[in-house]
N, C-alpha and C. Protein backbone atom coordinates (compact mmCIF):
# COMPACT_ATOMS: atom_id res chain seq x y z
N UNK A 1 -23.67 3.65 -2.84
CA UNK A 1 -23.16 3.99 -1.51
C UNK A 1 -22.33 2.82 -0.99
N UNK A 2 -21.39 3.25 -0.29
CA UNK A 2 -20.65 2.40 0.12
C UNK A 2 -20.53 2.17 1.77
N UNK A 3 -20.88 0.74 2.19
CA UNK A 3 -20.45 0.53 3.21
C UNK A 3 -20.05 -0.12 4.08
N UNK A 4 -18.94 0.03 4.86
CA UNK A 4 -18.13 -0.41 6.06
C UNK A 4 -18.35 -1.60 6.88
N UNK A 5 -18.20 -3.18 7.07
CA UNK A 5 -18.82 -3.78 7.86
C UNK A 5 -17.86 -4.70 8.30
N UNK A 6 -18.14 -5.59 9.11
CA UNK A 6 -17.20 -6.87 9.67
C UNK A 6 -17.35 -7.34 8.60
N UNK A 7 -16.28 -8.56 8.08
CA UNK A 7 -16.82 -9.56 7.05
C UNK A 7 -17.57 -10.78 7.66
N UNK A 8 -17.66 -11.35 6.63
CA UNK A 8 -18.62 -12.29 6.98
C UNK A 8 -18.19 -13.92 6.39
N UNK A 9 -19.05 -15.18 6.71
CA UNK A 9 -18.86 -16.09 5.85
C UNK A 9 -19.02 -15.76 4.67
N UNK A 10 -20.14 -15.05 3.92
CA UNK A 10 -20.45 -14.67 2.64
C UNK A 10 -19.36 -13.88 2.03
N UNK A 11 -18.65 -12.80 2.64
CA UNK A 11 -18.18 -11.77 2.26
C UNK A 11 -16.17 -12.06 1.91
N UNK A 12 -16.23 -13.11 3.25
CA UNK A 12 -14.90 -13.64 3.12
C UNK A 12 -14.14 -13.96 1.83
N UNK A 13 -14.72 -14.85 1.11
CA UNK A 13 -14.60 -15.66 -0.43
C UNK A 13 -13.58 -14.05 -1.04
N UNK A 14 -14.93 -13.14 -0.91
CA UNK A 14 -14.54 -12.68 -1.80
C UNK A 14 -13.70 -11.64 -1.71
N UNK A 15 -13.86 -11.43 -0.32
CA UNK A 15 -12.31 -10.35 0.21
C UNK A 15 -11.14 -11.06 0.01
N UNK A 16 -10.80 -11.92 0.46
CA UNK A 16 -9.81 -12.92 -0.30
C UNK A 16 -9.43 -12.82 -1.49
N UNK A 17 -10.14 -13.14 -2.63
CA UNK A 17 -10.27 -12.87 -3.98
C UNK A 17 -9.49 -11.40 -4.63
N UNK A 18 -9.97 -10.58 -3.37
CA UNK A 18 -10.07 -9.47 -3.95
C UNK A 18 -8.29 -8.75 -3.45
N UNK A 19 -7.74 -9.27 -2.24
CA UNK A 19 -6.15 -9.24 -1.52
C UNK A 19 -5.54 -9.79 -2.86
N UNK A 20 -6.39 -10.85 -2.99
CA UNK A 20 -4.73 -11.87 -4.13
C UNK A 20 -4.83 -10.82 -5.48
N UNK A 21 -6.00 -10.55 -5.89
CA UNK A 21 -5.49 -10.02 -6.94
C UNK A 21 -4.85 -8.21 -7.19
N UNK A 22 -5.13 -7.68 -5.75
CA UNK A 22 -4.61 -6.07 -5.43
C UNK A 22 -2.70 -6.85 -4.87
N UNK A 23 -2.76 -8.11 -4.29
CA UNK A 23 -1.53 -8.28 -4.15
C UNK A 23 -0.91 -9.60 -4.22
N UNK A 24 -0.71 -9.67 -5.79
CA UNK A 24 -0.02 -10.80 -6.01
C UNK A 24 0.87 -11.67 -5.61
N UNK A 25 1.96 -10.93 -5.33
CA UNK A 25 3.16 -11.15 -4.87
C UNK A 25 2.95 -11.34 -3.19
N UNK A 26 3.41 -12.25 -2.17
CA UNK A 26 2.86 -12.38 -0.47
C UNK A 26 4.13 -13.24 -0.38
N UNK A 27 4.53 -12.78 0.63
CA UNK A 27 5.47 -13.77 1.56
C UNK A 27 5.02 -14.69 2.41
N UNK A 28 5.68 -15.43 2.48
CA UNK A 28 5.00 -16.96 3.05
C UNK A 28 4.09 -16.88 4.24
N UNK A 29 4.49 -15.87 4.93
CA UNK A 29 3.91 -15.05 5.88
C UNK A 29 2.44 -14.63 5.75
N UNK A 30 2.73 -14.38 4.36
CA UNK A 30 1.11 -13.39 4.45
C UNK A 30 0.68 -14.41 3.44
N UNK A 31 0.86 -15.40 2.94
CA UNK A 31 -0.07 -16.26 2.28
C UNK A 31 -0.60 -17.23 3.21
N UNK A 32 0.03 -17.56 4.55
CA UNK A 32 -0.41 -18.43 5.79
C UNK A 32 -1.62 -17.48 6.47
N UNK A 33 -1.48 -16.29 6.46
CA UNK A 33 -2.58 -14.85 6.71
C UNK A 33 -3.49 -14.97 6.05
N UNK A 34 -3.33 -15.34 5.06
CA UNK A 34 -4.72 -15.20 3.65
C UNK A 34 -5.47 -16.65 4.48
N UNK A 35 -4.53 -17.10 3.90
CA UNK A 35 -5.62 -18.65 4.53
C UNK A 35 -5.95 -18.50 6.09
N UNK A 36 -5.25 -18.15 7.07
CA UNK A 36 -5.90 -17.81 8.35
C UNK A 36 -7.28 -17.00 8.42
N UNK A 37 -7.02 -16.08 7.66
CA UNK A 37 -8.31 -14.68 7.38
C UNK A 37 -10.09 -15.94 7.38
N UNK A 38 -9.76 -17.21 6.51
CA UNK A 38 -10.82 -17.58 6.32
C UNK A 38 -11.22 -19.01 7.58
N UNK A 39 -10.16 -19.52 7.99
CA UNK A 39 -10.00 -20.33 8.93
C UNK A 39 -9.59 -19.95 10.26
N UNK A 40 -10.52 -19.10 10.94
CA UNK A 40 -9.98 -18.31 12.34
C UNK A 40 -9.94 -19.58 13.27
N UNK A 41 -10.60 -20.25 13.22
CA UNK A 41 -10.41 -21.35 14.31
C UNK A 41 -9.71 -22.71 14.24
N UNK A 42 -8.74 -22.66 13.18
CA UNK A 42 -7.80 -23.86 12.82
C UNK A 42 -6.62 -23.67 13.41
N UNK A 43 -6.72 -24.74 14.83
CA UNK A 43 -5.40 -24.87 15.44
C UNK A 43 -4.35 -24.49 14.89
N UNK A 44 -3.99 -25.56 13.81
CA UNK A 44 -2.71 -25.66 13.03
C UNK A 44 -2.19 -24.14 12.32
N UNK A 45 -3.18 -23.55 12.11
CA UNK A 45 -2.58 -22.62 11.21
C UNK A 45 -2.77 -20.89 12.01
N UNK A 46 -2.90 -21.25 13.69
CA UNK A 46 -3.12 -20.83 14.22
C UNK A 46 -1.30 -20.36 14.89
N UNK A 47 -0.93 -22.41 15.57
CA UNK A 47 0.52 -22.53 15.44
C UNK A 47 1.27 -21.94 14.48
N UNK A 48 1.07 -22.02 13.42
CA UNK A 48 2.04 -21.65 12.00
C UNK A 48 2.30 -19.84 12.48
N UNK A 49 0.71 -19.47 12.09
CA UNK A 49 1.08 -17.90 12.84
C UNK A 49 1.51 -17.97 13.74
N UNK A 50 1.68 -17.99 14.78
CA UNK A 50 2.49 -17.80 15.90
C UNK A 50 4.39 -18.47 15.72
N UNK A 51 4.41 -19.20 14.96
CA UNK A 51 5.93 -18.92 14.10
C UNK A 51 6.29 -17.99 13.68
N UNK A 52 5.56 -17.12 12.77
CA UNK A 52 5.52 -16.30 12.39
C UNK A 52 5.54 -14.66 12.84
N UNK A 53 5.35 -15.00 14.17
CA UNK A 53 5.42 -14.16 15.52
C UNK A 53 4.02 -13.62 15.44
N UNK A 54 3.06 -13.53 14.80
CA UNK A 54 1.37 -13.03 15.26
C UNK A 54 1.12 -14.05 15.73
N UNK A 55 0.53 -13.23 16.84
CA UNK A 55 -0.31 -13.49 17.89
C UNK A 55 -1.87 -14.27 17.30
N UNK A 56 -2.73 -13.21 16.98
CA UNK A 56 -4.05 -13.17 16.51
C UNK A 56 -4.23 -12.17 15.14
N UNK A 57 -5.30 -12.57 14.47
CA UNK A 57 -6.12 -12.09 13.56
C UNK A 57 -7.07 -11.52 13.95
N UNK A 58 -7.41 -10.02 14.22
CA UNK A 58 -8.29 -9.66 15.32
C UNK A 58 -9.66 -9.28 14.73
N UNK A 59 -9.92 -8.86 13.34
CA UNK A 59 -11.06 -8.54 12.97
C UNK A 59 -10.62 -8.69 11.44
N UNK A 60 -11.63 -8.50 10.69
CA UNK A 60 -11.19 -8.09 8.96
C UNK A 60 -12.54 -7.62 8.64
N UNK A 61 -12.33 -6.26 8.13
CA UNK A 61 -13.33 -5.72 7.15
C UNK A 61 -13.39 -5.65 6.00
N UNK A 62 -14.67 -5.21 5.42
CA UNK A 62 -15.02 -4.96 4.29
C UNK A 62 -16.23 -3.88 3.58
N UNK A 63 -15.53 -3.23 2.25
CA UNK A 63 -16.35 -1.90 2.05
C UNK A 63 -17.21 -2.90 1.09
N UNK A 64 -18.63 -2.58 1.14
CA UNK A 64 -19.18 -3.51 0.00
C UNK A 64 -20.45 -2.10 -0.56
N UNK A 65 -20.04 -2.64 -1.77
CA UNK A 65 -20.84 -1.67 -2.51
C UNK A 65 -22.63 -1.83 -2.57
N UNK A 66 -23.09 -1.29 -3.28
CA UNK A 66 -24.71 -1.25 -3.59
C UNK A 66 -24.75 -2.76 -4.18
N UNK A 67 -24.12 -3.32 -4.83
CA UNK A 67 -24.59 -4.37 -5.36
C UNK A 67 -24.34 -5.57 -4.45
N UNK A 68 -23.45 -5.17 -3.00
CA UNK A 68 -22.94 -6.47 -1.61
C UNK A 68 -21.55 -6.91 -3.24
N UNK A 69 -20.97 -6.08 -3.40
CA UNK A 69 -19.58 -6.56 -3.77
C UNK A 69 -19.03 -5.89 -3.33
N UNK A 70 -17.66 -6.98 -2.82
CA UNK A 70 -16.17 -6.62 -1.80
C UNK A 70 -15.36 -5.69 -2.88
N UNK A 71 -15.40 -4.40 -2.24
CA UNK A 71 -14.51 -3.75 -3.53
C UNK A 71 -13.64 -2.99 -2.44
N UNK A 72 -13.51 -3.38 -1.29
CA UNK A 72 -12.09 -3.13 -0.19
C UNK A 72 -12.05 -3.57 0.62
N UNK A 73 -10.82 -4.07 1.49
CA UNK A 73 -10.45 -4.92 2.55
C UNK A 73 -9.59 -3.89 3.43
N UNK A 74 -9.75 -4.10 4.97
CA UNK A 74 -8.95 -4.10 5.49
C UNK A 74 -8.88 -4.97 7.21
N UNK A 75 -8.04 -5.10 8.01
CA UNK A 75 -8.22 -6.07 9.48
C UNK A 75 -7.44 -5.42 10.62
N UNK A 76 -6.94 -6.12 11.60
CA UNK A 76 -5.97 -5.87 12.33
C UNK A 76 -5.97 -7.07 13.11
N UNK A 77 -4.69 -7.12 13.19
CA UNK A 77 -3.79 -8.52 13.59
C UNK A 77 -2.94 -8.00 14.82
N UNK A 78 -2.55 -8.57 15.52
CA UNK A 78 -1.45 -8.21 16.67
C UNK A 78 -0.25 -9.21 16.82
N UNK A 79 0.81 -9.01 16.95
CA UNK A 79 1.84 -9.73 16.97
C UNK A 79 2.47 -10.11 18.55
N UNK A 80 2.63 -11.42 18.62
CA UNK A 80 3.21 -11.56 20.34
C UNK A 80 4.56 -10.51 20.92
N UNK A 81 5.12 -9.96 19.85
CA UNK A 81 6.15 -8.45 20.44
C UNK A 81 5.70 -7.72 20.71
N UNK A 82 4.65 -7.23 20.39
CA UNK A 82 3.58 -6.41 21.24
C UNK A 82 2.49 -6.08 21.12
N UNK A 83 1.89 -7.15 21.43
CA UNK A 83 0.39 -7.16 21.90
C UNK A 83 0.14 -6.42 22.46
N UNK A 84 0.59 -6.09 23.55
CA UNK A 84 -0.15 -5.63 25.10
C UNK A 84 0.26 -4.04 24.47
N UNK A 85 0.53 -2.97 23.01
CA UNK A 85 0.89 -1.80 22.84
C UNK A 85 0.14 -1.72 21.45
N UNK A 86 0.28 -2.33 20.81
CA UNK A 86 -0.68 -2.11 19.25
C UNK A 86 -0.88 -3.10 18.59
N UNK A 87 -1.90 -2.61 18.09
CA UNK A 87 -2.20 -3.93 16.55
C UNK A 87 -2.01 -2.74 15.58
N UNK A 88 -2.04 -4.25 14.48
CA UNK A 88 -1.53 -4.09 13.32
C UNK A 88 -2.44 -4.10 11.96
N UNK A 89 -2.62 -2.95 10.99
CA UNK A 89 -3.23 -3.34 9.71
C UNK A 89 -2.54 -3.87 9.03
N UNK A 90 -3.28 -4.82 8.19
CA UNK A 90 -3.70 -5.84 7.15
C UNK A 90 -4.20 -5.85 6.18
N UNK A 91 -3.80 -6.48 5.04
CA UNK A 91 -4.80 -6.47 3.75
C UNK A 91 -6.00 -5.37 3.71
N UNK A 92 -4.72 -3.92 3.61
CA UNK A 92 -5.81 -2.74 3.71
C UNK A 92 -6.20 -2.47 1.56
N UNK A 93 -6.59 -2.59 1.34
CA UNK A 93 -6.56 -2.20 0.00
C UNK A 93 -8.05 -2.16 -0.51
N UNK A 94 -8.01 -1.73 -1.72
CA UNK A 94 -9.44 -0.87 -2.64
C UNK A 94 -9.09 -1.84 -3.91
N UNK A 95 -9.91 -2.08 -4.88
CA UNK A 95 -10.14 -2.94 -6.09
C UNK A 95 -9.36 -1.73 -7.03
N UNK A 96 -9.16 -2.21 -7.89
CA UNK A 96 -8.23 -0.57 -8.35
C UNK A 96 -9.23 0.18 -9.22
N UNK A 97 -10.18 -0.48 -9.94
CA UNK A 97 -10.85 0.51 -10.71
C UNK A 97 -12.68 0.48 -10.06
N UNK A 98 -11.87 0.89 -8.53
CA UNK A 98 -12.68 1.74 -7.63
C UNK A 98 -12.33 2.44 -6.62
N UNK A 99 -10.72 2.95 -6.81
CA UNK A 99 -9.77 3.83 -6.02
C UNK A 99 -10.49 4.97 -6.87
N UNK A 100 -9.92 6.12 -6.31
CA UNK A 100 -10.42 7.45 -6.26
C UNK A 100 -11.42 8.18 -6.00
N UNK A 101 -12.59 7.44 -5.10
CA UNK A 101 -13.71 7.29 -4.93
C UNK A 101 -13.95 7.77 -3.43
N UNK A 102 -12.88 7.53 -2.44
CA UNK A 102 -12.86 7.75 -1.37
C UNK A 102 -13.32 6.54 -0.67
N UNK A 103 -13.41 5.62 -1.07
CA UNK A 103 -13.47 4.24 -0.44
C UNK A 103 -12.12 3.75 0.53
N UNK A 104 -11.17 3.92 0.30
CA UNK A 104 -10.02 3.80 1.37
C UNK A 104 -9.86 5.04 2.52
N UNK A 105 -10.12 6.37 2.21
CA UNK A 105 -10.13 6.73 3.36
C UNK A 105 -11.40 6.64 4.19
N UNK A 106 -12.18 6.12 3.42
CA UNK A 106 -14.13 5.31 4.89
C UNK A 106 -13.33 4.28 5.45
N UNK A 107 -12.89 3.32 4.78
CA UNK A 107 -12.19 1.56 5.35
C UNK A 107 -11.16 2.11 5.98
N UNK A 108 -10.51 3.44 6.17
CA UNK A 108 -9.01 3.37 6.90
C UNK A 108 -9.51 4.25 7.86
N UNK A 109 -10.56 4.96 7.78
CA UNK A 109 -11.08 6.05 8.91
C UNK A 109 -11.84 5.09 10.04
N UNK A 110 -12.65 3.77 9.18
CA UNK A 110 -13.33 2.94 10.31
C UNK A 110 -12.51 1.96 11.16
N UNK A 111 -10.99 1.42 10.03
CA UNK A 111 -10.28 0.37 11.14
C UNK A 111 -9.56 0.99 12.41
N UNK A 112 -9.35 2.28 12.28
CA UNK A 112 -8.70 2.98 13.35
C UNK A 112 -9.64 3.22 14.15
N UNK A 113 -10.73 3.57 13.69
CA UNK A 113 -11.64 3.70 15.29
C UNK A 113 -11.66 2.10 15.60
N UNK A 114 -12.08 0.81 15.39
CA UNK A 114 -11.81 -0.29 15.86
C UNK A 114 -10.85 -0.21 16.33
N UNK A 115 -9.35 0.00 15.57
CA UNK A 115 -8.10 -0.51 16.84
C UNK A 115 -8.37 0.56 18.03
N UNK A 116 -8.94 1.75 17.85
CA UNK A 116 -8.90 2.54 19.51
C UNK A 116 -9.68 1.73 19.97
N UNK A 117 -10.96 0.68 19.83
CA UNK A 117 -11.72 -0.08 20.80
C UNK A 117 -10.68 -0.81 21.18
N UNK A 118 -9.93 -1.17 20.79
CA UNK A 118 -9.05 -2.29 21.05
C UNK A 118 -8.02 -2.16 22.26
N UNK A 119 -8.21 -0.88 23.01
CA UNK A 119 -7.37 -0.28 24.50
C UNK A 119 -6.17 -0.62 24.17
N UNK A 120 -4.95 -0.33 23.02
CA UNK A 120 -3.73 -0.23 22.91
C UNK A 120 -3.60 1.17 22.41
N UNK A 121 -2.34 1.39 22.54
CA UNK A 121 -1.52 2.94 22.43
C UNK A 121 -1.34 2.99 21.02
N UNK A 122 -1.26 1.91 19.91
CA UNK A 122 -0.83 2.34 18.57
C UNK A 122 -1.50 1.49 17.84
N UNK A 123 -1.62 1.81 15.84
CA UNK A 123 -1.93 1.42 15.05
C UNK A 123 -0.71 1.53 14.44
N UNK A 124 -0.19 -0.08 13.99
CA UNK A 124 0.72 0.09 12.91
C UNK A 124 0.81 -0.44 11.56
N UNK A 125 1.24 0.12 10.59
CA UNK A 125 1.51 -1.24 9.53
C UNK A 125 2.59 -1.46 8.84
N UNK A 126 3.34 -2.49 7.81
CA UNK A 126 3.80 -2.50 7.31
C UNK A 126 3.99 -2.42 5.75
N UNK A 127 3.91 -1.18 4.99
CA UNK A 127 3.59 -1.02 3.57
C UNK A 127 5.34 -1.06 2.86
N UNK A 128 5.50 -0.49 1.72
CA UNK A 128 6.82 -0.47 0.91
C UNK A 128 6.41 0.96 -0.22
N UNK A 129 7.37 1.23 -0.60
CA UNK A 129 7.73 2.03 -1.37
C UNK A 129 7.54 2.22 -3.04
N UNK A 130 6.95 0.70 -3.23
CA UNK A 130 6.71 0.08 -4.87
C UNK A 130 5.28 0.74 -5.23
N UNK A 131 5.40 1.18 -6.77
CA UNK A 131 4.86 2.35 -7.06
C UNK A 131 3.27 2.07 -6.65
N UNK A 132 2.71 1.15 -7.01
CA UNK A 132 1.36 0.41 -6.57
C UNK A 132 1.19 0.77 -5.27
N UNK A 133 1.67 1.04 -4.05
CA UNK A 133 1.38 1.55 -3.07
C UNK A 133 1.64 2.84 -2.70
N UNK A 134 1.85 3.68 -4.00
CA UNK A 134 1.79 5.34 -4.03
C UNK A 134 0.86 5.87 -3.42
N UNK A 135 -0.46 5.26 -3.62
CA UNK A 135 -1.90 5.97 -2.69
C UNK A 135 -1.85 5.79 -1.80
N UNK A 136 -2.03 4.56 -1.19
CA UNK A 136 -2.21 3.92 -0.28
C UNK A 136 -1.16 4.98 1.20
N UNK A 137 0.18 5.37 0.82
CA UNK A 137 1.10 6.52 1.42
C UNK A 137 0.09 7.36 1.26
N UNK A 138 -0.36 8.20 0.87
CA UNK A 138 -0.80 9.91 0.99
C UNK A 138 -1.80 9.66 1.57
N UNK A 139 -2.86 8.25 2.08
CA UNK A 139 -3.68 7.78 2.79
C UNK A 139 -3.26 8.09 3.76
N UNK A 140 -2.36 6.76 4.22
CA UNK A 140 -2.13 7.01 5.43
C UNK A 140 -1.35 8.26 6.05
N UNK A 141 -0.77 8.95 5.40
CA UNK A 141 0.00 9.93 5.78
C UNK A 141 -1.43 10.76 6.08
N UNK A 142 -2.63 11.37 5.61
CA UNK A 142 -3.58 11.94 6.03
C UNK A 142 -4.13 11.89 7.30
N UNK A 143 -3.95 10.63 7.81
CA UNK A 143 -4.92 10.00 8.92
C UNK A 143 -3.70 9.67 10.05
N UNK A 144 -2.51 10.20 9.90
CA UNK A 144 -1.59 10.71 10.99
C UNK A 144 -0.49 9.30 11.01
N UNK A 145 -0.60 8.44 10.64
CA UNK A 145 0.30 7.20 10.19
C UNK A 145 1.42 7.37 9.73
N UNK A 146 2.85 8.31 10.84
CA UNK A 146 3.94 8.61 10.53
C UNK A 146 4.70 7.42 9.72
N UNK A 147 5.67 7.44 9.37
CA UNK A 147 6.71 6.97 8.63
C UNK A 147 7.73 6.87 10.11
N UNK A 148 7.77 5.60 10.85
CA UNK A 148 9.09 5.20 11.74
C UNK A 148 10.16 4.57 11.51
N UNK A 149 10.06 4.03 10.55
CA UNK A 149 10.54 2.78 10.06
C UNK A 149 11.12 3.00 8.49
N UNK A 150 12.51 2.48 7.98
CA UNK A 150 12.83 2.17 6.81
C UNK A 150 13.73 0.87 6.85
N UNK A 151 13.37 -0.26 5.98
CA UNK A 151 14.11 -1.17 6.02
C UNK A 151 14.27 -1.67 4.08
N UNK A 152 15.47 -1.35 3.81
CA UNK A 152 15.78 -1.91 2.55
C UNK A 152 15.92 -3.61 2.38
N UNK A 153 15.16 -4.09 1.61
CA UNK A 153 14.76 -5.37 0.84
C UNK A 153 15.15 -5.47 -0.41
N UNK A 154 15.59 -6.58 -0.85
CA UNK A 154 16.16 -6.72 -2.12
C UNK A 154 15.37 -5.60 -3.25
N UNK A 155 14.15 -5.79 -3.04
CA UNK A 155 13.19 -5.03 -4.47
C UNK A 155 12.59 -3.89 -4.37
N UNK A 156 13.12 -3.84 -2.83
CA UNK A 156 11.64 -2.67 -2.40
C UNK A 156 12.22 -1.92 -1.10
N UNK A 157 11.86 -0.83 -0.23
CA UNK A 157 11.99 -0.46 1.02
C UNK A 157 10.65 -0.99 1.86
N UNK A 158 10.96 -1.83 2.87
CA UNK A 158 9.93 -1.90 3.73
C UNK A 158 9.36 -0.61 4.33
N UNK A 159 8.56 -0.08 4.94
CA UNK A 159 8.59 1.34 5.79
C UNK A 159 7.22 0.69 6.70
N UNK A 160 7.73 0.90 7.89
CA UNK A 160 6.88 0.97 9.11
C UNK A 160 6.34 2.30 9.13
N UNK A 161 4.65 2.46 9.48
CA UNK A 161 4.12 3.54 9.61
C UNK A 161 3.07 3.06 11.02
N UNK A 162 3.10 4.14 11.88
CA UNK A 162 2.63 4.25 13.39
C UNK A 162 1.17 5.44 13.65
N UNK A 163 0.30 4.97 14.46
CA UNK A 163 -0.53 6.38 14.67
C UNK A 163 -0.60 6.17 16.13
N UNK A 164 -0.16 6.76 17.14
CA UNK A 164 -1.03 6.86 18.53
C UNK A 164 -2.05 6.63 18.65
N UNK A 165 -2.56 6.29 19.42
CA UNK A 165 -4.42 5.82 19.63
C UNK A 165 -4.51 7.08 20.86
């Protein structure tokens, strides 16, 4: 059985572990994120995000199996453009040979009820079009996470996806 929780000191290590290797490839951006995820209270890299235009790191979960192994991540972050209207998912992902299980739609059904605690109008994120995030689309497209957004990148299409709260 699988289940849904805040992470933890214990749990952190290995949600971490478990982002780098579902996503190798991170922009400088989201490798300053990785290391924030485990250092919430380090000034400095607190500043750095906020270069970066996020605001805060607002929660990070984790699906942990029968045995207390991290076999999915996901958080929500908010950015100083608009805070005061939505946060944002994060390092939403499943271990891959424990996708099809229904473990991402429990972790994507529970961060959205968190961002509605969170009294903003939207949930957003930023995914791409590269084949590895084929599921991860028919996910969110289930759970009402339109497609607003297309932005072409050298390798990939960015695509912004939105849900009303």
């Amino acid at each position: 059985m699988i289940k849904i929780e805040p992470a933890t000191s214990k749990t952190l290590p290995e949600a971490k572990k478990l982002i780098k290797r579902v996503f190798p490839y991170r922009s400088l951006s989201e490798q300053f994120s990785l290391i924030a995820i485990t250092s919430p209270d380090n000034w400095l890299l607190k500043k750095i995000m906020n270069l970066f235009g996020i605001k805060d790191i607002l929660d990070i979960y984790v699906a942990v199996n029968e045995k207390q192994e991290v076999v999915g991540t996901s958080g929500l972050y908010n950015y100083l453009k608009d805070a005061d209207e939505a946060v944002w998912l994060f390092w939403f992902c499943v271990a891959p040979e424990e996708r099809g299980k229904g473990i991402g739609t429990k972790l994507l059904t529970y961060t959205i009820k968190q961002a509605r605690s969170k009294k903003v109008d939207y949930l957003r994120l930023y995914t791409s079009d590269v084949s590895n995030e084929r599921e991860a689309q028919i996910i969110y497209q289930k759970h009402g996470l339109k497609e607003v957004e297309r932005k072409n990148r050298i390798l990939y299409t960015e695509i912004i996806r939105e849900l009303e709260l």
